[in-house]
Protein backbone atom coordinates (compact mmCIF):
# COMPACT_ATOMS: atom_id res chain seq x y z
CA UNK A 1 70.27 63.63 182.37
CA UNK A 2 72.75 61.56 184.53
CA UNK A 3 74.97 59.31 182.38
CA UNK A 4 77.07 56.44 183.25
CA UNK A 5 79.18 55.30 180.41
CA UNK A 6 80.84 52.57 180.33
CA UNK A 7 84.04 52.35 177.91
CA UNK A 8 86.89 50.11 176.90
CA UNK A 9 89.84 51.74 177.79
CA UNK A 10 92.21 49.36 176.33
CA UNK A 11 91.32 50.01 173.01
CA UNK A 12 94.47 52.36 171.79
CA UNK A 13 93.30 53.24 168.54
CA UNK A 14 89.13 53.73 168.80
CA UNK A 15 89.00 56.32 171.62
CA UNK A 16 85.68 56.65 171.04
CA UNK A 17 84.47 56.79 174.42
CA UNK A 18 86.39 60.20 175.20
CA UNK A 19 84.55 61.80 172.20
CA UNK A 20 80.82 60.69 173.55
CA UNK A 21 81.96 62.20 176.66
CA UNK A 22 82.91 65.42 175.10
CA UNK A 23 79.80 65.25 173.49
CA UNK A 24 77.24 64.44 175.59
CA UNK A 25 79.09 67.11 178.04
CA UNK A 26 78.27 69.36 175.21
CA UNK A 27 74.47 68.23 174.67
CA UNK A 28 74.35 69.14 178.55
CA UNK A 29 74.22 65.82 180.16
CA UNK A 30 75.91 64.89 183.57
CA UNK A 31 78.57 61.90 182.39
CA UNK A 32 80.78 59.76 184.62
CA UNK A 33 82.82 57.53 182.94
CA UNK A 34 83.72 53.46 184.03
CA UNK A 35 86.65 52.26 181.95
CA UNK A 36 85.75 48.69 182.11
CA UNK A 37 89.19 47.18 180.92
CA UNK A 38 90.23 44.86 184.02
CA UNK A 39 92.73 46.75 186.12
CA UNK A 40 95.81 45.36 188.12
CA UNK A 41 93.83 45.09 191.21
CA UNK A 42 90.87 43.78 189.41
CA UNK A 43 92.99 40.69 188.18
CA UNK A 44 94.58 39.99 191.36
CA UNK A 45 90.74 40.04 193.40
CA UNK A 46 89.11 37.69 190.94
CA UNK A 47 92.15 35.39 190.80
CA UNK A 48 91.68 34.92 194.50
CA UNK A 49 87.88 34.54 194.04
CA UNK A 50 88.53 31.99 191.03
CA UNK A 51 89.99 29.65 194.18
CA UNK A 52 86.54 28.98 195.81
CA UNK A 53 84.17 30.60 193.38
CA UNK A 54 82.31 28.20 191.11
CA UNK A 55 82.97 28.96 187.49
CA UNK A 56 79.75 30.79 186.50
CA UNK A 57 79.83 32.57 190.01
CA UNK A 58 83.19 34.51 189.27
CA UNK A 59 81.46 36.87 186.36
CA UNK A 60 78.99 38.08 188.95
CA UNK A 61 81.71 38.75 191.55
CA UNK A 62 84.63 40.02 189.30
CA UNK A 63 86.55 43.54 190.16
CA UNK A 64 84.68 44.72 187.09
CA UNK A 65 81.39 44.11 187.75
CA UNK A 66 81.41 44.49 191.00
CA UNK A 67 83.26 48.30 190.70
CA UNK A 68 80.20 48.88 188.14
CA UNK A 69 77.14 47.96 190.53
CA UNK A 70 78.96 50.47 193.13
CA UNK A 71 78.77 53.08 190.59
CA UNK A 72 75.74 52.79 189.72
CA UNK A 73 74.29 52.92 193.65
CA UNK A 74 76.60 55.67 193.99
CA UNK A 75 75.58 57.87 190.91
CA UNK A 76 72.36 56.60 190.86
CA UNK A 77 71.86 57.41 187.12
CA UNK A 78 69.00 58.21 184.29
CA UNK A 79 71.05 56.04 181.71
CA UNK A 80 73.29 53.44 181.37
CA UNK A 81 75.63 53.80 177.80
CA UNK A 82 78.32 51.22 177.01
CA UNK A 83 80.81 50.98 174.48
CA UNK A 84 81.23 47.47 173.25
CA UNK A 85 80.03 46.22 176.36
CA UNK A 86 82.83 43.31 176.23
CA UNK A 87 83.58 42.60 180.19
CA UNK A 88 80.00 43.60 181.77
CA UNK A 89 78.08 40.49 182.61
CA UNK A 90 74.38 39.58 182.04
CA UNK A 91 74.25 39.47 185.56
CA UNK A 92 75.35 43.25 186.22
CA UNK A 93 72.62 44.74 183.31
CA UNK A 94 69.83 42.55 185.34
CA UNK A 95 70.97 44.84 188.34
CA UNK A 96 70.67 47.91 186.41
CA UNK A 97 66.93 46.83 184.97
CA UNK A 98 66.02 45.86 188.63
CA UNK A 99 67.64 49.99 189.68
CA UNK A 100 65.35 51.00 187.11
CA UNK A 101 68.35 52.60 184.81
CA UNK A 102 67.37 52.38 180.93
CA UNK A 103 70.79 49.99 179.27
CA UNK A 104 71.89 50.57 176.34
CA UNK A 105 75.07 49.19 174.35
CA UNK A 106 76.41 50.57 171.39
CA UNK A 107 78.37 47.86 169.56
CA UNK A 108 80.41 48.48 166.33
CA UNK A 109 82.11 45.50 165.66
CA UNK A 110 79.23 44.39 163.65
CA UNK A 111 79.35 42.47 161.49
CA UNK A 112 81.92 40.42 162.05
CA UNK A 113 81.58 39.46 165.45
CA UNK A 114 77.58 39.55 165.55
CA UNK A 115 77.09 36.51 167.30
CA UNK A 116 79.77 37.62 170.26
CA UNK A 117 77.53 40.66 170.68
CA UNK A 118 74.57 38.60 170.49
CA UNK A 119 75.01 36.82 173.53
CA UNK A 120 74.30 39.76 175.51
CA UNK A 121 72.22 42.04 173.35
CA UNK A 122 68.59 40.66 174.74
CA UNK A 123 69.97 41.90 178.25
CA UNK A 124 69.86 45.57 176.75
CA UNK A 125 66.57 47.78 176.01
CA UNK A 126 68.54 49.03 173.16
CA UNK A 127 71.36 48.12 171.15
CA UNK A 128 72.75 49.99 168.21
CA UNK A 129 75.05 48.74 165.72
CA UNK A 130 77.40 49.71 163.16
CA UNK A 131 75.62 47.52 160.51
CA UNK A 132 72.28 47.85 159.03
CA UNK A 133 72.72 44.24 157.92
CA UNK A 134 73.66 43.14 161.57
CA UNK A 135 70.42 45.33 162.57
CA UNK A 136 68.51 43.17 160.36
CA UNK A 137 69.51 39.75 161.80
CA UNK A 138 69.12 41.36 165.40
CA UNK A 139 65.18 41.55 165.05
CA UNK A 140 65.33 38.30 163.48
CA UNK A 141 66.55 37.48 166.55
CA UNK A 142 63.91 38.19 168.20
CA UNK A 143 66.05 42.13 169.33
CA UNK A 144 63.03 44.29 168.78
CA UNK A 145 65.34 47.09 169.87
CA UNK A 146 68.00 47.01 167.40
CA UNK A 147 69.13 50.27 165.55
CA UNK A 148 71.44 51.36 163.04
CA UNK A 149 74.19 54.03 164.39
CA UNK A 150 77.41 54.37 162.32
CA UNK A 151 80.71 55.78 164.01
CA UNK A 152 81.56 59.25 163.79
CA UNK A 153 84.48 61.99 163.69
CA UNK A 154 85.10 64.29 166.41
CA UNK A 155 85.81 67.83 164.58
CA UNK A 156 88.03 68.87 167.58
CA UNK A 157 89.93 66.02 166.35
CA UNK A 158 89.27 64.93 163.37
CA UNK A 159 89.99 68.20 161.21
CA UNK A 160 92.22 69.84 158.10
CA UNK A 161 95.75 70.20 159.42
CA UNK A 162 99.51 71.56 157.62
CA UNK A 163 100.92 68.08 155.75
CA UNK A 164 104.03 66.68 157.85
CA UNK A 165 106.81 65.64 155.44
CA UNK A 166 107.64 61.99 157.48
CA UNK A 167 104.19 60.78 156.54
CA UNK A 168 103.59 62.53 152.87
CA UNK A 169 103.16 59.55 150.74
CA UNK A 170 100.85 58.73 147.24
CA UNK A 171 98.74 56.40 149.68
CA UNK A 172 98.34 55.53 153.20
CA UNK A 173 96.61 53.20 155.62
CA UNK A 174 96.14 53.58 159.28
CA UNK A 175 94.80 50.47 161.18
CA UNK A 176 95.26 47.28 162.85
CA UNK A 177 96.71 44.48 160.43
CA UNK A 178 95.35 41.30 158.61
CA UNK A 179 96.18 39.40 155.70
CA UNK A 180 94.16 40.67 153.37
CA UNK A 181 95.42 44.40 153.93
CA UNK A 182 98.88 43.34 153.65
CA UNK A 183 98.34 41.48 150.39
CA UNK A 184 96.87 44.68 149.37
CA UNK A 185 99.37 46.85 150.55
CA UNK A 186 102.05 45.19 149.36
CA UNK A 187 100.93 45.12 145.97
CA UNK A 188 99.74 48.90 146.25
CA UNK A 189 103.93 49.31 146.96
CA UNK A 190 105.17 48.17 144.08
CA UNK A 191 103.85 51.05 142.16
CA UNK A 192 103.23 53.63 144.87
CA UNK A 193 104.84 55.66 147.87
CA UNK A 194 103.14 53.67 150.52
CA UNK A 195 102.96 54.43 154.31
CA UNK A 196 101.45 52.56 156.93
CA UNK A 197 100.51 53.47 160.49
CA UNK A 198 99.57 50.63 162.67
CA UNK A 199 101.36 47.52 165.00
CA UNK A 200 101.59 45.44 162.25
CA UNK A 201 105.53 44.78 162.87
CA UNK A 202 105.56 40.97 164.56
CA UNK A 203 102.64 40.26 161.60
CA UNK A 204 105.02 40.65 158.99
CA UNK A 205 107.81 38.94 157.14
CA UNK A 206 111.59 39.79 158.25
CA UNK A 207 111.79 40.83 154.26
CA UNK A 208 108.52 42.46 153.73
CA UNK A 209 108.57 45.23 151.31
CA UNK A 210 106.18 47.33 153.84
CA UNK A 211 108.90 47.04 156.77
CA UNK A 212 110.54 50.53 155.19
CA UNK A 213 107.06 52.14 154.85
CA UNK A 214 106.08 51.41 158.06
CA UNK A 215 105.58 53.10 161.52
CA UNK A 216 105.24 50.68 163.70
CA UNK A 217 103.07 51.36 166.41
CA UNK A 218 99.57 51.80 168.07
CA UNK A 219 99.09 55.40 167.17
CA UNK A 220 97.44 58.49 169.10
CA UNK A 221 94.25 59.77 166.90
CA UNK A 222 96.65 62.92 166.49
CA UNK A 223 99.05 60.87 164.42
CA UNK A 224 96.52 59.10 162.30
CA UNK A 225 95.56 62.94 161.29
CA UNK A 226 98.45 63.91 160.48
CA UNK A 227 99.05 60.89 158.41
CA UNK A 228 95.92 61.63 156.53
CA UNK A 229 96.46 65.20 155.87
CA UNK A 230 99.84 64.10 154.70
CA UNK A 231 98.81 61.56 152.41
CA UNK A 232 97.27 61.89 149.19
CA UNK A 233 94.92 59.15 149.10
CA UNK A 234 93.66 57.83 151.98
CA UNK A 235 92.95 54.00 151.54
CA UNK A 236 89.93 52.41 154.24
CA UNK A 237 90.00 48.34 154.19
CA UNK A 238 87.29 47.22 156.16
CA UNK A 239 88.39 44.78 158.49
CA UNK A 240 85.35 42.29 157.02
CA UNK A 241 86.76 43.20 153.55
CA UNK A 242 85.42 39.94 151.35
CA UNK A 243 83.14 38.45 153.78
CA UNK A 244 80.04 41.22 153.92
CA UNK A 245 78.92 43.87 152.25
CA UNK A 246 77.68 45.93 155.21
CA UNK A 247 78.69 47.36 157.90
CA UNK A 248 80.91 50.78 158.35
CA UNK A 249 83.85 51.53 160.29
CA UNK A 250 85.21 55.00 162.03
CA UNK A 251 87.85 55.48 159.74
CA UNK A 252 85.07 56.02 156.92
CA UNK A 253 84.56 59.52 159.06
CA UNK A 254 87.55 60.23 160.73
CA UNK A 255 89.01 60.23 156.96
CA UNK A 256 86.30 62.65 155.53
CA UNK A 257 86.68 64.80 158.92
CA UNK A 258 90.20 65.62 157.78
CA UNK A 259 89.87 66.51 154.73
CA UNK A 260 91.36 63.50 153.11
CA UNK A 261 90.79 62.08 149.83
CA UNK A 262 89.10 58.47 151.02
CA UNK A 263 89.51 55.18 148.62
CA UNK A 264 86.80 53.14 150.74
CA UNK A 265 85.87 49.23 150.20
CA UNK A 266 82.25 49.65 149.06
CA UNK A 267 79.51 49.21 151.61
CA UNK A 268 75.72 48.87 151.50
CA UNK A 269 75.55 51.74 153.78
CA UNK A 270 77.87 54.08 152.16
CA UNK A 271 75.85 56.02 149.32
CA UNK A 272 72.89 56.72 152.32
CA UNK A 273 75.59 58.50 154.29
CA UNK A 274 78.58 60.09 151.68
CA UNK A 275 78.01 61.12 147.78
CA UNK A 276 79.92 58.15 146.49
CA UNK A 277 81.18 60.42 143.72
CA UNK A 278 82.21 63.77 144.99
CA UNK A 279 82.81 63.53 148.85
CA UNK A 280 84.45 59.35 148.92
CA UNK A 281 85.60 57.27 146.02
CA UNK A 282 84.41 53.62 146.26
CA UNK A 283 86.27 50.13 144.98
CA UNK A 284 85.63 46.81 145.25
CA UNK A 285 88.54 44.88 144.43
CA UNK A 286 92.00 45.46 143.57
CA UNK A 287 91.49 45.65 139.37
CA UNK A 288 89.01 49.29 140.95
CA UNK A 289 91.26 50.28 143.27
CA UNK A 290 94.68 50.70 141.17
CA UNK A 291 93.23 52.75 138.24
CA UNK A 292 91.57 55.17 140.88
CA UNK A 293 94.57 55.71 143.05
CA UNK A 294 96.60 56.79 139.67
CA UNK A 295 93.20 58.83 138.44
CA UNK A 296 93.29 60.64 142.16
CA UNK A 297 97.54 60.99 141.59
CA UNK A 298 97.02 62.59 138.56
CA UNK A 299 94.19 65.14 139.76
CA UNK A 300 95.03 67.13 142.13
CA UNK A 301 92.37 69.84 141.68
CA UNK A 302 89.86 66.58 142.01
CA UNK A 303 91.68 65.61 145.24
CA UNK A 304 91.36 68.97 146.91
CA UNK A 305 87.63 69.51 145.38
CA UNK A 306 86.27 65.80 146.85
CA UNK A 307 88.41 66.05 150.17
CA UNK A 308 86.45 69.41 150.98
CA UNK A 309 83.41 67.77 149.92
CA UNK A 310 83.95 65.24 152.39
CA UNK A 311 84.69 67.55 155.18
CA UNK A 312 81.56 69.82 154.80
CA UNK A 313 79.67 66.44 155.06
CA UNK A 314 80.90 65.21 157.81
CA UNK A 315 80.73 68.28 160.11
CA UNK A 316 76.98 68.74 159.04
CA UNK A 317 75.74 65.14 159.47
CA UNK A 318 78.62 62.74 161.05
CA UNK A 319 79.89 64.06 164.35
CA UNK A 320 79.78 62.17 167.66
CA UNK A 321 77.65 65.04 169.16
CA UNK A 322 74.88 64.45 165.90
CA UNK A 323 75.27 60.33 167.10
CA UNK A 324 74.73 60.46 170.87
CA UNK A 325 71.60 63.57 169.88
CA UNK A 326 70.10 60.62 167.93
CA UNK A 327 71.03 57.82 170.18
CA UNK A 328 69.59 59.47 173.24
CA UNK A 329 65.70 60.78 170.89
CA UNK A 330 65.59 56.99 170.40
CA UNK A 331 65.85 56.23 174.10
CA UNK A 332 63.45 58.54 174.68
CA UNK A 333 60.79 56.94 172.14
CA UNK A 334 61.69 54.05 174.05
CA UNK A 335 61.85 54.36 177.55
C-alpha cells in the first residue's frame, strides 16, 4: 500500500511520526512523509497571500496545504494517515475524498482538547483517539467512525539500557510542565531525590526547590530513556490529571518499554491494557502516591520483578508496529 503521512514535526518530545514510519516500512507499506509544521517559506507565501486573500480563503491557499495537495497528485496514494492533523484544512481532506484516497487522523490529545479535534473529525472516514471516553462522545457526535487506539513504544527505542549516574534519582518525571505537576513534584522533593526532564525552566519560580533537580530542556527520546532506566520510580502525570478519568498518554508505554518501574495516575483504560498490579502501579492522589513511592524504595526485588513485567507486555501487545497493523485491518473493514 502507498502511504502518505502526514506528521507534526514541531513536536520535540512525541516523535511519533518517525516510529509509524519505521513501522509501517516494516509491515511493508510504501510511506512518504509531509511534516506539516509551517516552514520559513511557508510563512513568508501566506503572509503575502493574507494581503488580498479574504480571511477564510487563506486556509485553502496556505504553503501547507497547498505543498500537501501536490503530494498527493504526485504520489498518488492508497491512504492518507495524519498525526494530529493540526494545520491541514477541511478544505485539503475534501480534495483527498474527491482523489479517492481513504483519510484518516489519528489524534491523541484526547481528551482534553476533544472539541479542537472535533472540528475536523467529520472530514475524516476514520479517526482514532487516545480516549475511549473521547471515542464515546465522537459517535455521539454523530462520528460513526471513531476508534479507540492508545500510543505506543518503539522497542528500537524504547528498551532496557545501563543506568547513567547524572539522572539516578528515587523518582523522576519526563514531560512538558503544568501546575499541577509542579505542585506534585515539589512536594514529592521534600522527601525524595527528584529529577525532572522537561522545559519547565521560565514556568518556575527563581527559588523553586525543583530548579537543582532539573534539566532543563526539550529532550531527545534517547534522554528520556536513559532517565528512566536511571530512575527508580518512574512517575506518569497525565496532563488531564483531575479533570477526566480517561484517556492514556505515550509515556504510559514508553515507561513499560524500558523497563521502568511506572507510578501512573489511574485511568479507565489502564487495567484493559497493563496488570495494574504486577506490570504498573496505579494512584490517584497524592495521600496513594507517597506511601507507594517509599513501598517501591524499599523493594527492590519488587521493582526489578514489575519493571520486567512491564517490558514483556509491552513488546507483545504495545508497539507502534502492533498500532498501525490494527489501524490499517480497521481501514480495511472500512474502506
Amino acid at each position: 500500500m502507498r502511504i502518505l503521512l502526514a506528521v507534526p514535526g514541531h513536536l520535540k518530545t512525541v516523535p511519533m511520526g518517525r516510529y509509524c514510519v519505521e513501522a509501517l516500512a516494516d509491515l511493508g507499506h510504501q510511506v512518504t512523509v509531509m511534516d506539516y509544521r509551517s516552514t520559513l517559506p511557508d510563512k513568508f507565501s501566506d503572509g503575502l497571500s493574507a494581503l488580498w486573500t479574504r480571511r477564510k480563503d487563506r486556509e485553502e491557499k496556505g504553503g501547507v496545504n497547498r505543498r500537501l495537495r501536490k503530494l498527493v497528485d504526485a504520489c498518488k496514494p492508497d491512504l492518507f494517515l495524519t498525526l494530529f492533523g493540526f494545520d491541514l484544512s477541511t478544505r485539503s481532506l475534501e480534495y483527498l475524498r474527491r482523489s479517492g484516497v481513504p483519510r484518516v487522523c489519528w489524534w491523541l490529545n484526547d481528551p482534553f482538547q476533544f472539541e479542537r479535534s472535533l472540528k475536523k473529525a467529520g472530514s475524516y472516514d476514520l479517526i482514532f483517539s487516545n480516549s475511549l471516553g473521547s471515542v464515546e462522545q465522537y459517535r455521539s457526535a454523530g462520528i460513526k467512525q471513531a476508534h479507540f487506539l492508545p500510543p505506543a513504544c518503539h522497542p528500537p527505542v524504547h528498551r532496557p539500557v545501563p543506568p547513567s549516574r547524572r539522572f539516578a534519582s528515587d523518582v523522576c518525571f519526563a514531560g512538558d510542565w503544568s501546575p499541577n505537576r509542579e505542585a506534585l513534584l515539589s512536594a514529592l522533593a521534600e522527601r525524595f531525590t527528584v529529577r525532572i526532564l522537561g522545559p519547565w525552566g521560565k514556568k518556575l519560580p527563581p527559588r523553586s526547590p525543583l530548579l537543582s533537580r532539573l534539566f532543563d530542556r526539550s529532550f531527545t527520546p534517547q534522554e528520556m530513556v536513559d532517565l528512566f532506566c536511571s530512575a527508580k520510580v518512574v512517575l506518569n502525570l497525565h496532563t488531564w490529571h483531575g479533570k477526566f478519568d480517561h484517556g492514556v498518554n505515550p509515556r504510559l508505554f514508553e515507561a513499560a518499554g524500558c523497563g521502568a518501574y511506572q507510578l501512573v495516575d489511574w485511568k479507565q483504560e489502564i487495567p484493559s491494557l497493563f496488570d495494574c498490579a504486577g506490570e504498573v502501579r496505579c494512584y490517584r492522589g497524592t495521600d496513594e502516591l507517597i506511601p507507594l513511592i517509599e513501598e517501591a524504595l524499599a523493594d527492590a526485588p519488587a521493582r526489578k520483578r514489575i519493571g520486567q513485567a512491564a517490558v514483556r507486555r509491552a513488546v507483545a501487545e504495545h508497539t507502534y508496529r502492533h498500532r498501525m497493523a490494527m489501524l490499517l485491518e480497521r481501514v480495511r473493514e472500512v474502506c
